[in-house]
Protein backbone atom coordinates (compact mmCIF):
# COMPACT_ATOMS: atom_id res chain seq x y z
CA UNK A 1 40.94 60.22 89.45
CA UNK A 2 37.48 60.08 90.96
CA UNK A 3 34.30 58.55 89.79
CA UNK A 4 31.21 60.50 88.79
CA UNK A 5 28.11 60.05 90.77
CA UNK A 6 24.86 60.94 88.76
CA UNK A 7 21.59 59.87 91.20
CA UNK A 8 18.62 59.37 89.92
CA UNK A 9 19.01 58.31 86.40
CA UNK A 10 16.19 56.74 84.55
CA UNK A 11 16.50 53.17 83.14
CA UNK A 12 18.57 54.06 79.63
CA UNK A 13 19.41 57.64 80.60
CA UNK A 14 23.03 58.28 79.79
CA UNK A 15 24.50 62.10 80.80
CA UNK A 16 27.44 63.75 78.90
CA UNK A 17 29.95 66.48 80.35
CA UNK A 18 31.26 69.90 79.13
CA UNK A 19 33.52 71.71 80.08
CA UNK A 20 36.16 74.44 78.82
CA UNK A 21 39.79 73.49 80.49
CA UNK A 22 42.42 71.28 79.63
CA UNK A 23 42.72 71.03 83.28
CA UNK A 24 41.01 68.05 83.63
CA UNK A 25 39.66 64.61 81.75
CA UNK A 26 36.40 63.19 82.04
CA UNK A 27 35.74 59.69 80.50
CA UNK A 28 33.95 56.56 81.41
CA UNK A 29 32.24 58.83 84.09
CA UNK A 30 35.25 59.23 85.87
CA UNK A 31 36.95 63.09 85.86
CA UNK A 32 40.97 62.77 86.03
CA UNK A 33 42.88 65.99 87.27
CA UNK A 34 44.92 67.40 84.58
CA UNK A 35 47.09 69.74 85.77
CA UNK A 36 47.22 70.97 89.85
CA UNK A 37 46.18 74.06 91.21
CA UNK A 38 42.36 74.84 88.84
CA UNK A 39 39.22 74.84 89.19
CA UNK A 40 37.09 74.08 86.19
CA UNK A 41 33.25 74.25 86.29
CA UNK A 42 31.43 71.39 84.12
CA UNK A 43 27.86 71.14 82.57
CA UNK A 44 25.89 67.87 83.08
CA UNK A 45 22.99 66.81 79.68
CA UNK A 46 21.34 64.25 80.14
CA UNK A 47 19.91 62.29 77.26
CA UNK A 48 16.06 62.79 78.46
CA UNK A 49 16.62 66.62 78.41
CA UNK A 50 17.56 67.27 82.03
CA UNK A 51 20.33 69.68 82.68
CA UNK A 52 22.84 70.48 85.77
CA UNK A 53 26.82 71.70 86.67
CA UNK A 54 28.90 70.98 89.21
CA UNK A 55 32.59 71.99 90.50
CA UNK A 56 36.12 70.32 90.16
CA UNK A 57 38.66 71.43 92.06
CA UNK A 58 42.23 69.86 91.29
CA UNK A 59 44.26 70.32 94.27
CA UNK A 60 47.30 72.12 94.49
CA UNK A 61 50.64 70.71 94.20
CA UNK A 62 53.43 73.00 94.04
CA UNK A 63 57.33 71.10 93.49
CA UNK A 64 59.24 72.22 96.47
CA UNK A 65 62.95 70.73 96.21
CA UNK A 66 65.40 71.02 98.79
CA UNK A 67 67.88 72.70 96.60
CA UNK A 68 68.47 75.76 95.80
CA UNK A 69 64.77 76.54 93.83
CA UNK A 70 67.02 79.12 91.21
CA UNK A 71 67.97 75.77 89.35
CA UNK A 72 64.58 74.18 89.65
CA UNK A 73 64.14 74.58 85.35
CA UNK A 74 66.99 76.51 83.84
CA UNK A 75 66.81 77.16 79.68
CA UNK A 76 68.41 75.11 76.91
CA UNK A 77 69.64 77.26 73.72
CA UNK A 78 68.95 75.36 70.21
CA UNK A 79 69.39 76.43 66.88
CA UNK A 80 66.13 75.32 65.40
CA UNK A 81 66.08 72.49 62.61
CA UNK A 82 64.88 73.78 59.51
CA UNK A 83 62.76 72.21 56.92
CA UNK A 84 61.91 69.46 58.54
CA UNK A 85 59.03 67.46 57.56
CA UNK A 86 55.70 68.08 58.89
CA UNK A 87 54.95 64.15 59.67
CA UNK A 88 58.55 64.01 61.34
CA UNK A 89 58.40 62.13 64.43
CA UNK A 90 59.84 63.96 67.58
CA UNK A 91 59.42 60.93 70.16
CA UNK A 92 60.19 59.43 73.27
CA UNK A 93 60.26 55.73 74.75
CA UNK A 94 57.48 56.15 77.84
CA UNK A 95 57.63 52.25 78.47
CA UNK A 96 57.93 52.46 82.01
CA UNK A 97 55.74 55.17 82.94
CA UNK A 98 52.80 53.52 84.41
CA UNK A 99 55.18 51.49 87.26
CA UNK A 100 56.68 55.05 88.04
CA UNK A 101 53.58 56.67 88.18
CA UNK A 102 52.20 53.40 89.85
CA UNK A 103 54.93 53.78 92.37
CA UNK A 104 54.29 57.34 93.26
CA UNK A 105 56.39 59.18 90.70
CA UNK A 106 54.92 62.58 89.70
CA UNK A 107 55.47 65.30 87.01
CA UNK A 108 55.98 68.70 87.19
CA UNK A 109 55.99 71.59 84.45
CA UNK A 110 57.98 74.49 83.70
CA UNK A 111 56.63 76.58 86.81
CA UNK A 112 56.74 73.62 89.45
CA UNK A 113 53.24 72.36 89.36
CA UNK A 114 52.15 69.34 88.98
CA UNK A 115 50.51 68.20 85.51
CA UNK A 116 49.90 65.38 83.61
CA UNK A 117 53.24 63.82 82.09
CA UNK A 118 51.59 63.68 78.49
CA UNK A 119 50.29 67.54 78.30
CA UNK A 120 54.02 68.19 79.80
CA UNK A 121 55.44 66.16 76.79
CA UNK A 122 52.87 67.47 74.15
CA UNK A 123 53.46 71.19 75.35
CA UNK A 124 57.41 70.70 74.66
CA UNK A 125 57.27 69.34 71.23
CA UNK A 126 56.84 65.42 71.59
CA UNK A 127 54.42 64.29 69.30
CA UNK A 128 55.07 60.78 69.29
CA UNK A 129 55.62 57.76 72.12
CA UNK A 130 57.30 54.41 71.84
CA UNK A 131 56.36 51.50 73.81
CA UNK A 132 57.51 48.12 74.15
CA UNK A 133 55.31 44.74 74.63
CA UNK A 134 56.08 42.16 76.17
CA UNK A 135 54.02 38.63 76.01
CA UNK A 136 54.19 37.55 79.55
CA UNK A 137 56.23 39.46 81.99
CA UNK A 138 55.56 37.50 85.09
CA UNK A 139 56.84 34.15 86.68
CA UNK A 140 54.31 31.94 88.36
CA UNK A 141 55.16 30.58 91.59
CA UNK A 142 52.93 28.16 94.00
CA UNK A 143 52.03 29.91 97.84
CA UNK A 144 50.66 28.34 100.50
CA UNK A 145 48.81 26.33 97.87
CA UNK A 146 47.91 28.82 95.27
CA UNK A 147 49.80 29.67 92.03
CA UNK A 148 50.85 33.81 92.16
CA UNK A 149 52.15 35.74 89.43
CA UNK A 150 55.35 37.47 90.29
CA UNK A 151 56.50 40.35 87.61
CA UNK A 152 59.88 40.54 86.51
CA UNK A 153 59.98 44.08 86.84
CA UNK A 154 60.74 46.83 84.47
CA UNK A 155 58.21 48.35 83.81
CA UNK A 156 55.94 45.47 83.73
CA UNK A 157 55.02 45.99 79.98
CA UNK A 158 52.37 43.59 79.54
CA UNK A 159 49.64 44.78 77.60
CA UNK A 160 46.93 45.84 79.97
CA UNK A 161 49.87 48.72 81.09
CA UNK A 162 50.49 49.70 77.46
CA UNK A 163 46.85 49.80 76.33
CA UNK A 164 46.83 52.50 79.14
CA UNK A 165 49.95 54.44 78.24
CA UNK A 166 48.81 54.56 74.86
CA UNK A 167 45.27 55.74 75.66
CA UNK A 168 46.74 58.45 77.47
CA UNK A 169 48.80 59.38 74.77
CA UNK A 170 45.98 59.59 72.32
CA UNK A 171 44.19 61.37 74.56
CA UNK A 172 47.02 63.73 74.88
CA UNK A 173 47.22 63.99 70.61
CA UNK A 174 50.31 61.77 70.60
CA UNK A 175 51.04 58.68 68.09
CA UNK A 176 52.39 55.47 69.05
CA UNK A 177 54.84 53.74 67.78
CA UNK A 178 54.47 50.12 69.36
CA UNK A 179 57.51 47.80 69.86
CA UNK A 180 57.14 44.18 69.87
CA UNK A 181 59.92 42.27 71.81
CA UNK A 182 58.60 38.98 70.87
CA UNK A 183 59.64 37.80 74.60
CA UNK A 184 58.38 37.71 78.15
CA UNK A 185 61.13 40.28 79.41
CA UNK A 186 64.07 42.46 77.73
CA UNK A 187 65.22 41.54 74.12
CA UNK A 188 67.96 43.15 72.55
CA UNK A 189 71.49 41.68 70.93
CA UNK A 190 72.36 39.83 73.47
CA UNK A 191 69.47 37.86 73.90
CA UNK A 192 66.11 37.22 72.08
CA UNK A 193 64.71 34.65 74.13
CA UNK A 194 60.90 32.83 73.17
CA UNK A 195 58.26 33.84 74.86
CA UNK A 196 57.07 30.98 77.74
CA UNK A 197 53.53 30.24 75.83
CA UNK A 198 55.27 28.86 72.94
CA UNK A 199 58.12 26.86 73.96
CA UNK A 200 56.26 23.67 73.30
CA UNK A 201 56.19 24.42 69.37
CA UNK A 202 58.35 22.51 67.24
CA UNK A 203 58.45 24.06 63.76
CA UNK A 204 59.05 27.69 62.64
CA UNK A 205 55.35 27.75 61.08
CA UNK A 206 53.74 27.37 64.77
CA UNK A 207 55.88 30.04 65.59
CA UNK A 208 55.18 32.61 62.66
CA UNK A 209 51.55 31.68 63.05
CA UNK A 210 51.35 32.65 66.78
CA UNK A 211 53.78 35.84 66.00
CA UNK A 212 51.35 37.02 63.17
CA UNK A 213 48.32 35.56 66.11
CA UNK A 214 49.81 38.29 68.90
CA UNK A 215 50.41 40.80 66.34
CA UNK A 216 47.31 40.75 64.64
CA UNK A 217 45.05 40.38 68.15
CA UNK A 218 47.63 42.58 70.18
CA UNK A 219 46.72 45.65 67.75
CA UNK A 220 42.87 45.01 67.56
CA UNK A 221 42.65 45.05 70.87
CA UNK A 222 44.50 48.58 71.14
CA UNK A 223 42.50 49.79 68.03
CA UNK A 224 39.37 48.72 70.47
CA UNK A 225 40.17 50.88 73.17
CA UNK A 226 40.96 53.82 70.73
CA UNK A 227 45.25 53.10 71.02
CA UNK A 228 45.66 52.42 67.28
CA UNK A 229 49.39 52.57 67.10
CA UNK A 230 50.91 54.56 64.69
CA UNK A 231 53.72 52.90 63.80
CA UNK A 232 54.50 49.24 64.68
CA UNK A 233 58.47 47.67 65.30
CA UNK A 234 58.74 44.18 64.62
CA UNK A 235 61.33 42.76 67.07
CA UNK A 236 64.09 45.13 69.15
CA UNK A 237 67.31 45.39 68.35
CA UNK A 238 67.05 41.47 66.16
CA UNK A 239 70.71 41.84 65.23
CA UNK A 240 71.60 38.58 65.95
CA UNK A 241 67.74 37.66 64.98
CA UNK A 242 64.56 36.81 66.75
CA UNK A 243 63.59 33.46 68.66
CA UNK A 244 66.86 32.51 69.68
CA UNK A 245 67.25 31.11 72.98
CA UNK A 246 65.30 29.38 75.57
CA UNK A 247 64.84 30.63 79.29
CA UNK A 248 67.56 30.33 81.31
CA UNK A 249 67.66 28.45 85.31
CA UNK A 250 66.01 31.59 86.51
CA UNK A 251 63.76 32.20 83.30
CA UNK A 252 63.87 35.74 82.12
CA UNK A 253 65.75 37.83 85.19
CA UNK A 254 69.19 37.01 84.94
CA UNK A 255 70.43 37.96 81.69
CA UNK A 256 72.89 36.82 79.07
CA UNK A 257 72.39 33.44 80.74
CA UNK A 258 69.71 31.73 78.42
CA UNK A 259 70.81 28.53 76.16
CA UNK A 260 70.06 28.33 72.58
CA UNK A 261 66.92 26.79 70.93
CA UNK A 262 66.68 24.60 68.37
CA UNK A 263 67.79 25.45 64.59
CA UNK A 264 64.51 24.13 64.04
CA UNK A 265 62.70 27.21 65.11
CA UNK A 266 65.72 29.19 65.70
CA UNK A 267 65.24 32.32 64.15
CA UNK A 268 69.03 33.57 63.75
CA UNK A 269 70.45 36.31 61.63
CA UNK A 270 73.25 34.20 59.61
CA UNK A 271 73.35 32.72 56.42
CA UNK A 272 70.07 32.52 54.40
CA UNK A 273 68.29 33.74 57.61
CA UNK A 274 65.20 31.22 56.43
CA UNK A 275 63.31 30.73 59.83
CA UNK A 276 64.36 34.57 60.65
CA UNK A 277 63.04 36.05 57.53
CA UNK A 278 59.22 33.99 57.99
CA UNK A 279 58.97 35.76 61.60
CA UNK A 280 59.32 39.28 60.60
CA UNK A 281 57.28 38.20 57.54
CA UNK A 282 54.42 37.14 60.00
CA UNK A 283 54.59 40.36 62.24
CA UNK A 284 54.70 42.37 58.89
CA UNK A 285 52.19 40.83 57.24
CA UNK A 286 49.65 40.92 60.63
CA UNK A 287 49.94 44.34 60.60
CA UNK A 288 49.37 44.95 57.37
CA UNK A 289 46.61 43.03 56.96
CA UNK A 290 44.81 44.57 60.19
CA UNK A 291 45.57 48.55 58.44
CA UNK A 292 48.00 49.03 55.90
CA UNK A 293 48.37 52.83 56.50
CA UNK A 294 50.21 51.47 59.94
CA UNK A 295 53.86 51.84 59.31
CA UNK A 296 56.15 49.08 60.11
CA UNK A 297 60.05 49.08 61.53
CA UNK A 298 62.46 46.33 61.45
CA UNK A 299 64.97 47.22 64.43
CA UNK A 300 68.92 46.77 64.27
CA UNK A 301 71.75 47.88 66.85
CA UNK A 302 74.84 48.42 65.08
CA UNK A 303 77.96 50.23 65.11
CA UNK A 304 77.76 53.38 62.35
CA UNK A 305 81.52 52.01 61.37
CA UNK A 306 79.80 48.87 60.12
CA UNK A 307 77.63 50.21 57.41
CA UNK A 308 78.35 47.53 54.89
CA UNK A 309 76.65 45.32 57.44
CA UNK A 310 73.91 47.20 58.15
CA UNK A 311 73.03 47.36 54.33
CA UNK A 312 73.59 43.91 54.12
CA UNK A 313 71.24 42.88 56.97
CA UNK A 314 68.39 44.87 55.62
CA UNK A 315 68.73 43.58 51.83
CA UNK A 316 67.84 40.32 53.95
CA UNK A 317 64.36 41.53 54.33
CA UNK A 318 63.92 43.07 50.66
CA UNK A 319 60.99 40.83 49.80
CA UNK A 320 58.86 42.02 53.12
CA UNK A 321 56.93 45.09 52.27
CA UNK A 322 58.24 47.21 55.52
CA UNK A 323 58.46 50.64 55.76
CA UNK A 324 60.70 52.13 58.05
CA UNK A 325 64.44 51.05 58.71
CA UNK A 326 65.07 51.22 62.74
CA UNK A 327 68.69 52.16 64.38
CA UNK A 328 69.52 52.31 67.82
CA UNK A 329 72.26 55.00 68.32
CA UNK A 330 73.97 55.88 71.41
CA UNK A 331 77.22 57.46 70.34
CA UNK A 332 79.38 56.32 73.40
CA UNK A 333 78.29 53.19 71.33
CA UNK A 334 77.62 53.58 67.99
CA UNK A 335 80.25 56.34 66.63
CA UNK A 336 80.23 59.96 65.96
CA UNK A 337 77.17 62.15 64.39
CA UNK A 338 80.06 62.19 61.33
CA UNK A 339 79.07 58.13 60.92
CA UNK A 340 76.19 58.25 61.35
CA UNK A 341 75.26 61.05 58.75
CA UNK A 342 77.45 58.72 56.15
CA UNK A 343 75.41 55.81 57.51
CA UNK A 344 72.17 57.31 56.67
CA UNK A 345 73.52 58.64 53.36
CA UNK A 346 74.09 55.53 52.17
CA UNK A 347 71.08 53.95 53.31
CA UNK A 348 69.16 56.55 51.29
CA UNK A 349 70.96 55.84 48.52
CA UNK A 350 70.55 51.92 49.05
CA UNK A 351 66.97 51.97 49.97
CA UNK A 352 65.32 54.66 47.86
CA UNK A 353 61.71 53.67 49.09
CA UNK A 354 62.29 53.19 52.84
CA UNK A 355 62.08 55.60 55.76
CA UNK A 356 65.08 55.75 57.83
CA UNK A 357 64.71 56.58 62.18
CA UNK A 358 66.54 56.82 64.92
CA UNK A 359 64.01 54.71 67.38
CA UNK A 360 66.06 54.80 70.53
CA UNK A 361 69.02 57.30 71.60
CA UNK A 362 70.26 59.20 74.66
CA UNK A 363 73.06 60.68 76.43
CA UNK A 364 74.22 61.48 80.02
CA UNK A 365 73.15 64.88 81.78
CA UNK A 366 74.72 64.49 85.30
CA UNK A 367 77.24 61.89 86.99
CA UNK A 368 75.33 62.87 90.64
CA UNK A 369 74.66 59.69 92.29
CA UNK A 370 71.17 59.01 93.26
CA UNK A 371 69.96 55.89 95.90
CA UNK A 372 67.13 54.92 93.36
CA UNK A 373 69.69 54.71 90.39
CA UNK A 374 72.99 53.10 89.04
CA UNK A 375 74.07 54.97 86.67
CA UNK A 376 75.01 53.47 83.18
CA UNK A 377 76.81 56.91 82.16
CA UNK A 378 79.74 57.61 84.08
CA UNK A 379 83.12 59.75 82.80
CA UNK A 380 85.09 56.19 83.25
CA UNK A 381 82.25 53.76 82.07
CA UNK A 382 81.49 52.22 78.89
CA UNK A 383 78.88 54.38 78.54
CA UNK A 384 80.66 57.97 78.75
CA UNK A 385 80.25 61.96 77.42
CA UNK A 386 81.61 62.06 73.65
CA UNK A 387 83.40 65.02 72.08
CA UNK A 388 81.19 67.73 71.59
CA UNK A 389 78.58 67.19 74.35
CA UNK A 390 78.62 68.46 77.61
CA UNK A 391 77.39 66.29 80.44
CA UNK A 392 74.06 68.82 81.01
CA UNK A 393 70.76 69.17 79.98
CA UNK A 394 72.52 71.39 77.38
CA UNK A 395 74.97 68.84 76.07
CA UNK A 396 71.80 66.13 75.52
CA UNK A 397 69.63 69.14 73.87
CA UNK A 398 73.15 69.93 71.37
CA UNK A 399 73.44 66.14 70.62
CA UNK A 400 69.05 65.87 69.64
CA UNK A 401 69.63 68.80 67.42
CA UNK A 402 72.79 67.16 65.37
CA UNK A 403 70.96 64.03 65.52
CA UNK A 404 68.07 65.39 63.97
CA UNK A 405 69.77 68.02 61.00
CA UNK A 406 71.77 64.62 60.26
CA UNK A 407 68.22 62.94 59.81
CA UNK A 408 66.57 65.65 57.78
CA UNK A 409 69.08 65.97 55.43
CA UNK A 410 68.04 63.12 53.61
CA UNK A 411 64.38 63.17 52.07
CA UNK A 412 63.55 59.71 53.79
CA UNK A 413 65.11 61.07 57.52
CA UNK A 414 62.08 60.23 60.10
CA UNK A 415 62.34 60.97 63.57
CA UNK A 416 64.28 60.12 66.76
CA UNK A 417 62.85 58.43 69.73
CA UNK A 418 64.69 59.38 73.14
CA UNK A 419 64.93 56.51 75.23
CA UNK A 420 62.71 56.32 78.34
CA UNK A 421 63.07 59.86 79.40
CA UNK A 422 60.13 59.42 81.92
CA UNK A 423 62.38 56.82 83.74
CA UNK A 424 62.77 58.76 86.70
CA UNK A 425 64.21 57.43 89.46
CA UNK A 426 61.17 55.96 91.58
CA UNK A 427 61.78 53.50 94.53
CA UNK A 428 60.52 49.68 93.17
CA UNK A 429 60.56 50.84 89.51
CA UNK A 430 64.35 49.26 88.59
CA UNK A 431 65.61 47.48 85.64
CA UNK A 432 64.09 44.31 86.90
CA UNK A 433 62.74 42.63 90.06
CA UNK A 434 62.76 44.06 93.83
CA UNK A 435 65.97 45.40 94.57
CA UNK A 436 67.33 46.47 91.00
CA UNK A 437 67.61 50.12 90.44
CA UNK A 438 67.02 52.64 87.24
CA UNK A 439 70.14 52.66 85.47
CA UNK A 440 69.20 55.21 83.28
């Protein structure tokens, strides 16, 4: 990325570039290399009538691995999904990306060469990207005298990094589908912990307010820097709620370690589910009320076996105009394409106006060890290959393909979102702080 110089401009003069290749980006007067190895020539207007060119080379940068180069890209066979919808979202979680990039990670296509991550996902179907927000991911420490802010690690999705990811992926022609953790660091069923900047509130209307208060400014400030997401999740994975527990000794790094908060403001999923039901009421509503054409996802990870539950957890929310119901499924988790096809049945039946998606599934493609990873899939873990799907590139492209007929089967089937497929294995970019590794 390098910065345009244009000498000699008059007080009020502005210049604007043209230029025929998707090899490169110019914005902001800076020109970003697209894709390695071109040469694109670009014609400079001025607004006072004055005309020039000038030359971009993108250097070249050619993937040489130190295997055997035969298996550098090796084709997948699908049978191709018919009738699908034409709005139906083919996505993938990018949350990460700008650490590994950040950290030197690169992207090559097809061929070997180097290209921007978001033409490579655009060129192979993707159409959509999920990201998740987090408030506050850093810890603030006093040294020698001054207060630093240390990051918790991965990914670092505050919002500066996500405004960024999803300006790129506009750019690109992707949508967004934004996901709001509600907390400084990871939330998912195991913990849903309260951001730092509110732990001083005392009721459950502070909190809603300053939920519907990020929501609202969170999204105006994307919409600002042309990142309008697409599609908005209220909480991940809130199956045992949202605004649950405090920060633990070591605030949000260790995990499964944090002690409850107050019933007060406790936002659980149990019983009438009062405090729980105002929160996603307040996200919902923010939304809404900044652009109502933005669809809106409440998330829940849950076992396909337990459909009764699953209906019964989103009948909670039947007053809150929401649009799109939100599973998690990992079937070394969550059962067998067979459940989850009766899952979504029945969810079609029991929610006739809703949009059902998968926002977050994946599966193994190698057990090879790696020193920049710890792998969660492993043939003895708890996270191993399932009946049906090989542990390859092929068996992950067999399982997307199920996943999605399963989807499209029922009029209200929307979309899958594979889960942080740009994670690649980048020294510094782990799960969390210094010395954690990708596990994915």
């Amino acid at each position: 990325r390098v910065q345009i110089r244009v000498l000699n401009l008059e007080e009020g003069e502005t210049v604007s570039f043209s230029y025929d290749s998707d090899a490169i980006y110019i914005e902001d007067g800076f020109v970003e290399g697209m894709l390695a190895g071109q040469t694109v020539q670009v014609s400079a207007t001025s607004s006072k009538g004055g005309r020039g060119s000038f030359t971009v080379e993108v250097e070249e940068d050619n993937y040489s691995p130190t295997f055997d180069q035969s298996s550098w890209f090796n084709e997948i066979n699908i049978d191709k999904v018919q009738n699908l919808r034409q709005d139906f979202p083919l996505g993938i979680d990018i949350s990460t990306l700008y650490e590994v990039v950040y950290k030197g990670g690169k992207f090559y296509n097809h061929e070997g060469l180097r290209q921007n991550v978001y033409q490579i996902l655009k060129n192979n179907g993707v159409n959509y990207v999920r990201l998740r927000l987090w408030n506050d991911p850093y810890k603030t420490v006093t040294q020698n005298g001054q207060e630093v802010k240390i990051p918790y690690g991965g990914g670092i999705c505050d919002l500066p990094r996500i405004l960024e990811i999803a300006r790129s992926a506009k750019k690109a022609g992707l949508k967004v589908l934004l996901d709001f953790h509600y907390s400084d660091f990871w939330a998912d069923p195991s913990k849903q912990v309260i951001p730092k900047a509110w732990l001083n509130y005392t009721t459950s209307d502070q909190i809603a307010q300053a939920i519907y208060d990020f929501t609202y400014q969170t999204i105006e400030t994307l919409d600002k820097a042309g990142a309008k997401p697409d599609m908005v999740q209220i909480g991940n994975e809130i199956t045992p709620g949202m605004i649950i527990h405090a920060p633990g000794a070591n605030e949000y790094i260790v995990e499964n370690s944090q002690p409850a908060l107050s019933s007060a403001i406790r936002g659980s999923y149990s019983g009438a589910s009062v405090n729980l039901k105002k929160y996603i009421k307040a996200g919902n509503d923010a939304v809404k009320d900044y652009d109502s054409d933005i669809l809106t996802v409440i998330h829940l990870a849950k076992g396909m076996s337990g459909t009764d539950f699953i209906k019964e957890f989103f009948h909670t929310f039947d007053s809150i105009d929401y649009d799109v119901i939100g599973l998690s499924y990992y079937p070394y988790w969550h059962g067998t394409v067979s459940q989850l096809g009766n899952t979504v049945r029945a969810l079609a039946q029991e929610f006739p106006t809703k949009l059902i998606s998968i926002v977050e599934i994946s599966y193994g493609f190698t057990y090879a060890s790696h020193p920049n990873a710890n792998n969660i899939f492993s043939p003895s873990g708890n996270a191993k290959p399932v009946s049906g799907y090989s542990v390859n590139p092929q068996g992950q492209a067999d399982l997307l393909v199920d996943v999605i007929s399963t989807l499209s089967a029922v009029s209200q089937g929307y979309g899958i979102f594979y889960w942080e497929g740009c994670w690649i294995p980048v020294s510094g970019v782990g799960w969390a702080e210094a010395g954690t590794k990708n596990s994915w």
